[in-house]
Protein backbone atom coordinates (compact mmCIF):
# COMPACT_ATOMS: atom_id res chain seq x y z
CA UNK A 1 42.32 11.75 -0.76
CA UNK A 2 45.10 13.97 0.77
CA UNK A 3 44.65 11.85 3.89
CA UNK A 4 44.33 8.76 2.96
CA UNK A 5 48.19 9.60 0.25
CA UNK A 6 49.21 10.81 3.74
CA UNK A 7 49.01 7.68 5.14
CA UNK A 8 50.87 5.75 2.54
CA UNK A 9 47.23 4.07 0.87
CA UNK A 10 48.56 2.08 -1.91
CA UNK A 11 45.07 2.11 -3.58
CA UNK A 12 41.62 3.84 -3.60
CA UNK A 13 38.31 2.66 -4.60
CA UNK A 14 35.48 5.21 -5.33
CA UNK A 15 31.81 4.62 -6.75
CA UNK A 16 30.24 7.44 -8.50
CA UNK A 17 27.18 6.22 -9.52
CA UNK A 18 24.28 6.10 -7.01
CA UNK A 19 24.15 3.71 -4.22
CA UNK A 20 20.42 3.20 -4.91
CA UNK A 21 21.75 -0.16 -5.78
CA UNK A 22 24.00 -3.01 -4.18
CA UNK A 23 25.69 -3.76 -7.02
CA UNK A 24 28.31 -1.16 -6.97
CA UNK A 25 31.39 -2.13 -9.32
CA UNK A 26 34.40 -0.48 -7.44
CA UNK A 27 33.09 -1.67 -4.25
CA UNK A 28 33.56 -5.57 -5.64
CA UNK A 29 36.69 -4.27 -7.22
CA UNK A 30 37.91 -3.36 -3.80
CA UNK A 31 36.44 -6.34 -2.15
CA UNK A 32 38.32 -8.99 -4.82
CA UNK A 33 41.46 -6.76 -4.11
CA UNK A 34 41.74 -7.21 -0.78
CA UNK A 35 44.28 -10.05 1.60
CA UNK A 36 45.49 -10.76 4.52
CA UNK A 37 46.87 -7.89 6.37
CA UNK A 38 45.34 -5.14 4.03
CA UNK A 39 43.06 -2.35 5.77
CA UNK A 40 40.03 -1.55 4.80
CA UNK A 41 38.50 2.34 5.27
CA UNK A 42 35.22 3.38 4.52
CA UNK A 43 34.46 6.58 5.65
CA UNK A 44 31.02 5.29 7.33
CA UNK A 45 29.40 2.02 7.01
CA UNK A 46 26.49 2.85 4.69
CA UNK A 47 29.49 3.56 2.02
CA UNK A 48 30.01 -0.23 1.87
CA UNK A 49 26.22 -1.82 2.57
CA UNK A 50 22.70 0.29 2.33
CA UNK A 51 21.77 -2.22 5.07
CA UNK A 52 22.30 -4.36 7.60
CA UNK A 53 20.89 -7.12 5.45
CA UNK A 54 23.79 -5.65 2.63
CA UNK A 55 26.46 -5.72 5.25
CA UNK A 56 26.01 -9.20 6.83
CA UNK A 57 28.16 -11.18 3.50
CA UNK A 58 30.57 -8.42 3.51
CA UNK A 59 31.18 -8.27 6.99
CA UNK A 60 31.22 -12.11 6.84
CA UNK A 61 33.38 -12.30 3.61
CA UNK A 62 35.85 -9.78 5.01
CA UNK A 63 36.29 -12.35 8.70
């Protein structure tokens, strides 16, 4: 977190429930929050999908 206040985030997003599942509520908090010109950083990919399959509509959704 001291990294990301560092570089000026205006907001965070963290799950702490197991990612067993897809459904993860801050990660479609996070996802409805985002526009134009916002970055996204996940620290590696299988923070936002458990598989490729779980990626492809986010990945599409976020084009």
């Amino acid at each position: 977190m001291a990294a990301l206040n560092a570089a000026d985030c205006v907001r965070a997003f963290a799950d702490k429930k197991s990612g067993k599942t897809a459904e993860r509520e801050e990660r479609g908090k996070c996802l409805d929050y985002l526009r134009l010109g916002h970055t996204l950083v996940v620290p590696s990919l299988d923070q936002l999908g458990r598989s490729i399959q779980d990626l492809s509509p986010i990945v599409s959704g976020l084009r």
